[in-house]
Protein backbone atom coordinates (compact mmCIF):
# COMPACT_ATOMS: atom_id res chain seq x y z
CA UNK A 1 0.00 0.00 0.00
CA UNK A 2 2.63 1.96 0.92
CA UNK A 3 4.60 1.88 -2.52
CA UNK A 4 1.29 2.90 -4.17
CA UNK A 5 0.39 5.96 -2.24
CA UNK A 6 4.56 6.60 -3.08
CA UNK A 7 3.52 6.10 -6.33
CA UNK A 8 0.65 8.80 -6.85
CA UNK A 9 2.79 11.15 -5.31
CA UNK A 10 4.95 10.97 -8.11
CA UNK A 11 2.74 11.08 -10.53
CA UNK A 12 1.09 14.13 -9.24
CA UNK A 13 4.20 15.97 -8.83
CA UNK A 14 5.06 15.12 -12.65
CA UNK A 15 2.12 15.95 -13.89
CA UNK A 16 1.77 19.56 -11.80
CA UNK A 17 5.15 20.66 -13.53
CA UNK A 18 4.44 19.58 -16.89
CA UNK A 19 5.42 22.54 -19.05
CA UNK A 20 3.21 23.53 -22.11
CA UNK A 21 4.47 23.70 -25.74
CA UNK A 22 3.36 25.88 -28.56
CA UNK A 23 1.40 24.21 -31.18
CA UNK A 24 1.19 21.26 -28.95
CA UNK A 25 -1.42 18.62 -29.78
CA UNK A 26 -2.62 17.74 -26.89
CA UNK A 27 -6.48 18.20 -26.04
CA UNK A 28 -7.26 20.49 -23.43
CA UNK A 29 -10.68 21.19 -21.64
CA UNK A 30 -11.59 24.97 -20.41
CA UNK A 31 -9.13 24.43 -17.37
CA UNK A 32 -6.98 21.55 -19.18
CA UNK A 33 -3.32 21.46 -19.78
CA UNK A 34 -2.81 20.33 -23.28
CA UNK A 35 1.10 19.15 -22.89
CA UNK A 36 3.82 17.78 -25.49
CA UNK A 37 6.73 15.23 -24.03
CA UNK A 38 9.06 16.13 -27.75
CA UNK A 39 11.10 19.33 -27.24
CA UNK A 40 10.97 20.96 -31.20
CA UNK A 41 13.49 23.50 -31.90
CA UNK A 42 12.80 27.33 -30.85
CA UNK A 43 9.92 26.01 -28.62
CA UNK A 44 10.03 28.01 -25.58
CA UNK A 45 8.85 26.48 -22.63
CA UNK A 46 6.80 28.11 -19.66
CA UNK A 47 5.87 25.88 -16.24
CA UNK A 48 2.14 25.95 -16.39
CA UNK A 49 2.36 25.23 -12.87
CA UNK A 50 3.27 28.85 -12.09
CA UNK A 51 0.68 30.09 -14.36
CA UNK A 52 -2.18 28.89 -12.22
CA UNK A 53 -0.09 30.16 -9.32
CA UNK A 54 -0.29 33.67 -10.29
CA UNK A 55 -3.54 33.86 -11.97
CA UNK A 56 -5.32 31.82 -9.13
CA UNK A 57 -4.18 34.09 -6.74
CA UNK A 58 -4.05 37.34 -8.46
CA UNK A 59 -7.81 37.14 -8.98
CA UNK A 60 -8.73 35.34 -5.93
CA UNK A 61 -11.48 36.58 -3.16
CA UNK A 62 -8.88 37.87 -1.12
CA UNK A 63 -7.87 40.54 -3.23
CA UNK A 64 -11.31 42.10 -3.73
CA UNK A 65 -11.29 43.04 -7.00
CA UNK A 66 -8.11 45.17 -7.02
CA UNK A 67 -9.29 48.44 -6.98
CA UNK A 68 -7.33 51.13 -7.04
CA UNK A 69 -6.40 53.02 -3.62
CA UNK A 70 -7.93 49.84 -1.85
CA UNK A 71 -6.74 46.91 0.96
CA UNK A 72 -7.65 44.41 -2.20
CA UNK A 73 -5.09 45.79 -4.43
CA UNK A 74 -2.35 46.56 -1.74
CA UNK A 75 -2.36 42.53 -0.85
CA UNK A 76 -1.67 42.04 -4.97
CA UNK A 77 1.10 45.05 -5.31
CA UNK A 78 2.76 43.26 -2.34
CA UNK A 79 2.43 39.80 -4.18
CA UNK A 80 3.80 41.17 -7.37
CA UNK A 81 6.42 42.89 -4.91
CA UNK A 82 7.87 39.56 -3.50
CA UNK A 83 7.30 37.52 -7.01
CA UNK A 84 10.06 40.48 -8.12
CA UNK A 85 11.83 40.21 -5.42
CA UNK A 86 12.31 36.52 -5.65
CA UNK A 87 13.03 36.61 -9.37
CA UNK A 88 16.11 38.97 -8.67
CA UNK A 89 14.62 42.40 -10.71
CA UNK A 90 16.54 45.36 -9.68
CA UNK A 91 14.61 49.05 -9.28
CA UNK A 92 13.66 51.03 -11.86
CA UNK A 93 16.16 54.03 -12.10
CA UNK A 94 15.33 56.77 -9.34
CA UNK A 95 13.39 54.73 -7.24
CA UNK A 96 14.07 53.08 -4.13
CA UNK A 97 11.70 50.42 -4.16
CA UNK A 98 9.39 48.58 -6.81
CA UNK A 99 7.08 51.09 -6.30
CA UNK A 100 6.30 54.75 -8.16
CA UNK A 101 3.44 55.97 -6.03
CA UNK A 102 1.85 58.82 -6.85
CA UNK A 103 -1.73 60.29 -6.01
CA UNK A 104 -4.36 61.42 -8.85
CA UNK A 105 -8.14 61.75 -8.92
CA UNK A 106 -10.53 60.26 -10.50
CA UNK A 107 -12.57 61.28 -13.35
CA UNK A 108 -15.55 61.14 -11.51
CA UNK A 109 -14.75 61.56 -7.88
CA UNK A 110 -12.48 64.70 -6.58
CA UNK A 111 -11.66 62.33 -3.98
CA UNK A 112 -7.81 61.47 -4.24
CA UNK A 113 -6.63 58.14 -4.37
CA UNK A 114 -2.87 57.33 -3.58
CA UNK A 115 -1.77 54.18 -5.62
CA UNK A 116 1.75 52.56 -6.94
CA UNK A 117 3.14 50.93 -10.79
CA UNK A 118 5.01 47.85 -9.56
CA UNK A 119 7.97 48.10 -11.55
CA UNK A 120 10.99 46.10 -11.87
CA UNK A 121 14.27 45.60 -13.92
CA UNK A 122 16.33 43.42 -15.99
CA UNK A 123 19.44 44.91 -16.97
CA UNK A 124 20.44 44.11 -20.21
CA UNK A 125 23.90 42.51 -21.16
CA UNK A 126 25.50 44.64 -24.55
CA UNK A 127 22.86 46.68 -24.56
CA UNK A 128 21.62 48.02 -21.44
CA UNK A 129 20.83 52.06 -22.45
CA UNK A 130 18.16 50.86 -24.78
CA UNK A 131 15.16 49.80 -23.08
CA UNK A 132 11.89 47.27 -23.83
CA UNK A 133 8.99 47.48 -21.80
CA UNK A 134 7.06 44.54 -20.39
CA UNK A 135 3.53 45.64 -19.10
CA UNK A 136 0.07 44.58 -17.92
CA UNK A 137 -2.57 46.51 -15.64
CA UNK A 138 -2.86 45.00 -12.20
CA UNK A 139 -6.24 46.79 -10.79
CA UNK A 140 -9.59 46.42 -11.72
CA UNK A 141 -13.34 47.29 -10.84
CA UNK A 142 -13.36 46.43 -6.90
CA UNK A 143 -16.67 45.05 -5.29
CA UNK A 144 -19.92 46.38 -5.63
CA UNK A 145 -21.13 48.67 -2.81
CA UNK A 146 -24.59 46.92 -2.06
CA UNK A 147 -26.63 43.70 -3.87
CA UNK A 148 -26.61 39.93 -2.85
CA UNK A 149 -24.30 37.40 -4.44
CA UNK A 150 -21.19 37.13 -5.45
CA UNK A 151 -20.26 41.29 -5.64
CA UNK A 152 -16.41 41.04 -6.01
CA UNK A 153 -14.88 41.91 -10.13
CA UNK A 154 -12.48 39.83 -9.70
CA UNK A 155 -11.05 40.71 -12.89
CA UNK A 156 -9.12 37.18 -13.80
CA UNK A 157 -8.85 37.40 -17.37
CA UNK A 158 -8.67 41.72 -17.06
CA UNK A 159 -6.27 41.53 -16.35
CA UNK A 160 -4.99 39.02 -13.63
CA UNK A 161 -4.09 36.86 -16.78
CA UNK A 162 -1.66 39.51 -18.44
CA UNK A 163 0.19 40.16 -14.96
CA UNK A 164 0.30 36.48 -14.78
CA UNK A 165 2.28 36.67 -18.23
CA UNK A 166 4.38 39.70 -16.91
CA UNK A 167 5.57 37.73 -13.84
CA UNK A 168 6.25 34.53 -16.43
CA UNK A 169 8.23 36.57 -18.37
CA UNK A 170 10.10 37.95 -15.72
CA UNK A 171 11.47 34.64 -14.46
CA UNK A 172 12.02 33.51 -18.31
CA UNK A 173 13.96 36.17 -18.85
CA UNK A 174 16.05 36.04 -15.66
CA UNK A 175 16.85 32.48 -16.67
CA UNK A 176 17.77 32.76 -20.39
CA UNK A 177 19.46 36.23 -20.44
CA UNK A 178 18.32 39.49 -22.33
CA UNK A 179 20.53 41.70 -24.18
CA UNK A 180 17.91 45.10 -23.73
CA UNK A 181 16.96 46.05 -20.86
CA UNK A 182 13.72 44.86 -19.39
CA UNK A 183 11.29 47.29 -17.36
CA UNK A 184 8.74 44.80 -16.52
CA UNK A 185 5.76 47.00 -15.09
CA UNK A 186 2.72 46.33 -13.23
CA UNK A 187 0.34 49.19 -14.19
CA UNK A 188 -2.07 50.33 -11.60
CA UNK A 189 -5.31 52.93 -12.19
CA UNK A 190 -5.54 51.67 -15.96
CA UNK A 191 -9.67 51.11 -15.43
CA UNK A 192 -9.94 54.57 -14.71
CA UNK A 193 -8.26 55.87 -17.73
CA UNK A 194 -4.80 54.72 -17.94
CA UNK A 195 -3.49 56.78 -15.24
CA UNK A 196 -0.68 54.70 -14.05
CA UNK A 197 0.72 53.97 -17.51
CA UNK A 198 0.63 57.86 -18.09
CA UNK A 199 1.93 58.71 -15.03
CA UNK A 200 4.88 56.89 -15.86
CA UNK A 201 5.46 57.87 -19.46
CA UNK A 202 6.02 61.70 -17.25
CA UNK A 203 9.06 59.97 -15.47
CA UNK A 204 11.14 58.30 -18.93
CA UNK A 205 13.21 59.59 -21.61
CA UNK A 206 10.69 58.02 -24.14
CA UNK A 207 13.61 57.73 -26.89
CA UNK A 208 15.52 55.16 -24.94
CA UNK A 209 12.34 52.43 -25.32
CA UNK A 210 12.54 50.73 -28.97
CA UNK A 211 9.32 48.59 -27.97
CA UNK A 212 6.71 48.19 -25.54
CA UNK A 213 4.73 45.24 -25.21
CA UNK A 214 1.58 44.96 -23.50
CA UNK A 215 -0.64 42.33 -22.13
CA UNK A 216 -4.47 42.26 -21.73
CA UNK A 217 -7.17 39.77 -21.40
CA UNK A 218 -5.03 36.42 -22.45
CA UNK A 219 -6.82 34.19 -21.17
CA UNK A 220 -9.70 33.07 -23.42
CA UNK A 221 -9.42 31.43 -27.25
CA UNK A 222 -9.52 33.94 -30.05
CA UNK A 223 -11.82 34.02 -32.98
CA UNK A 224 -9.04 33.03 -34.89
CA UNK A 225 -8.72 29.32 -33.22
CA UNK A 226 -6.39 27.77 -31.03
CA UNK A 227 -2.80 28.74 -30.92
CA UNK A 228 -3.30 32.17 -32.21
CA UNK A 229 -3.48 35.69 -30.77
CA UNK A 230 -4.18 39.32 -32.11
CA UNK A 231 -1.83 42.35 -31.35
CA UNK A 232 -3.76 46.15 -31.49
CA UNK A 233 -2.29 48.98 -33.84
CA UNK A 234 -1.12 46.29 -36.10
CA UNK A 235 -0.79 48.65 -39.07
CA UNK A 236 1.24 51.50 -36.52
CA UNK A 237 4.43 49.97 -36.73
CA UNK A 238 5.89 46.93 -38.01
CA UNK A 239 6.16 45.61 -34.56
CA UNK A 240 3.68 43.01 -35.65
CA UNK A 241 5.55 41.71 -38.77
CA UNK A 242 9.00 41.38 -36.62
CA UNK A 243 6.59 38.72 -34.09
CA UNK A 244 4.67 37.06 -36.84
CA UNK A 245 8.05 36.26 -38.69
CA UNK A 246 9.42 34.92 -35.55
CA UNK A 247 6.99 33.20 -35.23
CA UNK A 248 7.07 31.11 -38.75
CA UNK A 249 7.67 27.04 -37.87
CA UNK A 250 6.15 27.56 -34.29
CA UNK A 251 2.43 26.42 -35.01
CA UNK A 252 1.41 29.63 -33.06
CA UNK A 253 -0.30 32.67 -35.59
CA UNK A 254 -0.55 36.39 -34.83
CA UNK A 255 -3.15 38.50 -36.30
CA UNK A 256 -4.17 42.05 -36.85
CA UNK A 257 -7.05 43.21 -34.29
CA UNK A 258 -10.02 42.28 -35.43
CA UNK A 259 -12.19 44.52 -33.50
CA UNK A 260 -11.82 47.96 -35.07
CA UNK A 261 -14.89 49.72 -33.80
CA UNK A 262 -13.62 49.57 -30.28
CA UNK A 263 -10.37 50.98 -31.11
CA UNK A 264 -8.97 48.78 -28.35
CA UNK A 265 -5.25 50.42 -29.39
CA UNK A 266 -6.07 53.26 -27.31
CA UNK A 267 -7.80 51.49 -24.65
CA UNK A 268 -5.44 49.59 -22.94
CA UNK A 269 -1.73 50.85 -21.26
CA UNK A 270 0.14 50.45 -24.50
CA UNK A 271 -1.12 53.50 -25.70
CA UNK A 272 0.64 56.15 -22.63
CA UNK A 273 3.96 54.71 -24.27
CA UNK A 274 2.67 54.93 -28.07
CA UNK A 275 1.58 58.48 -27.64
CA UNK A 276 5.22 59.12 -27.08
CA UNK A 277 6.59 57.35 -30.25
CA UNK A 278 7.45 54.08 -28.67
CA UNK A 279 6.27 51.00 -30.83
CA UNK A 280 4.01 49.72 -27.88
CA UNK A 281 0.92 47.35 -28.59
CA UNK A 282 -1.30 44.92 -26.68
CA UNK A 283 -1.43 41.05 -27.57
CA UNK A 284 -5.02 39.80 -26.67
CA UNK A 285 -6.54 36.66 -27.22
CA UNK A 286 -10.37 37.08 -25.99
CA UNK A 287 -12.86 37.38 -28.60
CA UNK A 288 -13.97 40.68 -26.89
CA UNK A 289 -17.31 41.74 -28.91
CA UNK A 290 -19.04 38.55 -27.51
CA UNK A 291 -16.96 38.38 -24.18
CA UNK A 292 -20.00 37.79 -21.48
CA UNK A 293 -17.75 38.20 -18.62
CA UNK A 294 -15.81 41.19 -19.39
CA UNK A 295 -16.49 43.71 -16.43
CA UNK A 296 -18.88 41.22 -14.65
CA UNK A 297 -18.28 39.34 -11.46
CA UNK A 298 -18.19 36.38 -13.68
CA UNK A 299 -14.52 37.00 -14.74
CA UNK A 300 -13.55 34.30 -12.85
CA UNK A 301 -9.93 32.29 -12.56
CA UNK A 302 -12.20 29.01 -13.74
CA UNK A 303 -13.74 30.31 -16.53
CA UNK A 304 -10.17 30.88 -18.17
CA UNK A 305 -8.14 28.68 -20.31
CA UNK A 306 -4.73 27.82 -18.48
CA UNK A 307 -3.30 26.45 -22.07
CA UNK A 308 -4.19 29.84 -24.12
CA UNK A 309 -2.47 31.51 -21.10
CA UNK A 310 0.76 29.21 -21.31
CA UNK A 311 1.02 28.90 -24.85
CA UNK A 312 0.12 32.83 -25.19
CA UNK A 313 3.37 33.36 -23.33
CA UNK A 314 5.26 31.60 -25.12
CA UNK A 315 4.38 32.42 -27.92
CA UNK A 316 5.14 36.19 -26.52
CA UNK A 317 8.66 35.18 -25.39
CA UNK A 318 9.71 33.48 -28.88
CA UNK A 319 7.93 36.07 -30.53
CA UNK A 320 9.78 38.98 -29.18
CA UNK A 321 12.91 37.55 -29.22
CA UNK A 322 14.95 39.37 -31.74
CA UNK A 323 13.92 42.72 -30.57
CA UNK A 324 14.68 41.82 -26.53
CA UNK A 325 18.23 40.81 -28.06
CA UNK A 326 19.03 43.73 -30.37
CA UNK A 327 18.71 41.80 -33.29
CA UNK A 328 15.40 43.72 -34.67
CA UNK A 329 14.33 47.46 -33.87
CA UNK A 330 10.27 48.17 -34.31
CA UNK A 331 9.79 51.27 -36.92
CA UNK A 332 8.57 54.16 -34.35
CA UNK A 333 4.92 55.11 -33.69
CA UNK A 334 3.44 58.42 -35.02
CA UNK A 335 -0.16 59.38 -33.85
CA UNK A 336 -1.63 62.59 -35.57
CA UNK A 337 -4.69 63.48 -33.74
């Protein structure tokens, strides 16, 4: 009995550190882990066992919905704090901490609200005065104030799942090297209206960044199928062309946004940096115009897809590859409004 129970042990420790590859074949349910055993060449691979991590806890009860200027998203800055800390990411320049905490007020409410961008840093090897910047919002919508039921926005997919990525990233990067620096930021205040993507575009010499990339909502499969995801302001630089060509052999597919009408290119915190030049965009992969849980309390961790997650980031890490390592420079971005 006792080499049995041994036995399961095993096999759920395994199993729990499987890591996912792009393109694999492997079938996956809404919360599977589809999983290939054959290492191809220039697959990247990402433990989907720290995906859940994050994203489990990021948009957990606990936090309350990460609003901004509340105890809810204190307990995930501090989370994202330690997951930097742990990783080995130095300070952003001029700061003495993670943290760039500033106070603004709302569009709606004079009241002020005092909130932080969790920011850390990778210095880069040969090329460490030229910077790319790794982002994703951490807040989101809070609880509601009165009503029975399940009141907490928990906000898993926006955008628990993109932090999830920028934490990923953060430990890939540590591990394999980077020859640019990497400014991996947590964005606070981007629900109500980018604020803590703009406040830091205010603090940077915007010529040093050759590319910003931005994640949002990765959690879900795109219109486009499995193994694919869609990048906003596709036709603003050829940011999109340098990914999809690095891209070729992987079994993974990046598209133009599909979604026009809701000009999603200024919606999300890529667009403080692209307002300054810098070739920043947002990969997505949730089919947004029939989302049903976007901004309801329904955005739940189980309604996501922990394989579009994994296989998102990778396909983020192998995608962006030449352009972390100096090898390809992103045209810049003009906006005449």
């Amino acid at each position: 009995m006792k080499k049995i129970v041994g036995l399961l042990v095993v096999l759920v420790f395994v199993i729990g550190c499987v890591s996912i590859t792009i393109g694999s074949k492997g079938v996956a349910g809404k919360n599977g882990l589809s999983a290939s055993s054959k290492k191809a060449d220039n697959n990247v691979f990402i433990d989907s066992n720290k995906v859940r991590k994050h994203l489990y806890t990021l948009a957990s009860d606990e936090m309350e919905g990460r609003k901004s200027g509340t105890p809810g998203i204190e307990k995930a800055a501090v989370y994202i704090e330690n997951e930097y800390k742990k990783i080995g990411l130095s300070t952003f320049e001029g700061l003495d901490s993670y943290r760039q905490t500033f106070t603004f007020n709302t569009r709606r409410s004079k009241t002020a609200i005092t909130s932080s961008n969790i920011i850390g840093v990778l210095e880069g090897k040969s090329r460490k005065d030229e910077y790319v910047i790794i982002s994703a919002h951490y807040d989101h919508l809070g609880m509601s104030e009165s009503g029975e039921g399940d009141r907490i926005f928990n906000g898993a997919n926006d955008d628990a799942s993109g932090v999830t990525g920028l934490l990923v990233l953060a430990d890939y990067f540590k591990k394999v090297g980077n020859e640019r620096t990497l400014v991996f930021a947590a964005f606070t205040a981007e629900e109500v209206g980018l604020i803590g993507s703009k406040h830091f575009g205010k603090s940077i010499d915007a010529s040093k960044f050759v590319a910003g990339i931005n994640l949002e909502m990765i959690g879900k499969t795109p219109s486009f199928g499995p193994n694919t995801a869609w990048l906003t302001g596709f036709e603003r630089s050829d940011f999109g062309k340098i990914i999809q060509e690095n891209l070729e052999g992987t079994g993974y597919q990046l598209f133009p946004d599909p979604y026009k009408k809701f000009n999603l290119f200024f919606r999300s915190d890529n667009a403080s940096l692209a307002r300054l030049g810098v070739p920043s965009h947002t990969f997505s992969t949730t089919p947004i115009d029939v989302d049903a849980d976007y901004h309801q309390v329904s955005d739940e961790a189980e309604t996501l897809n922990m394989t579009v997650i994994t296989q998102t980031i990778q396909a983020v890490a192998k995608g962006t590859e030449s352009i972390i390592n100096g090898k390809d420079t992103p045209t810049r971005v003009e906006i005449k409004e």
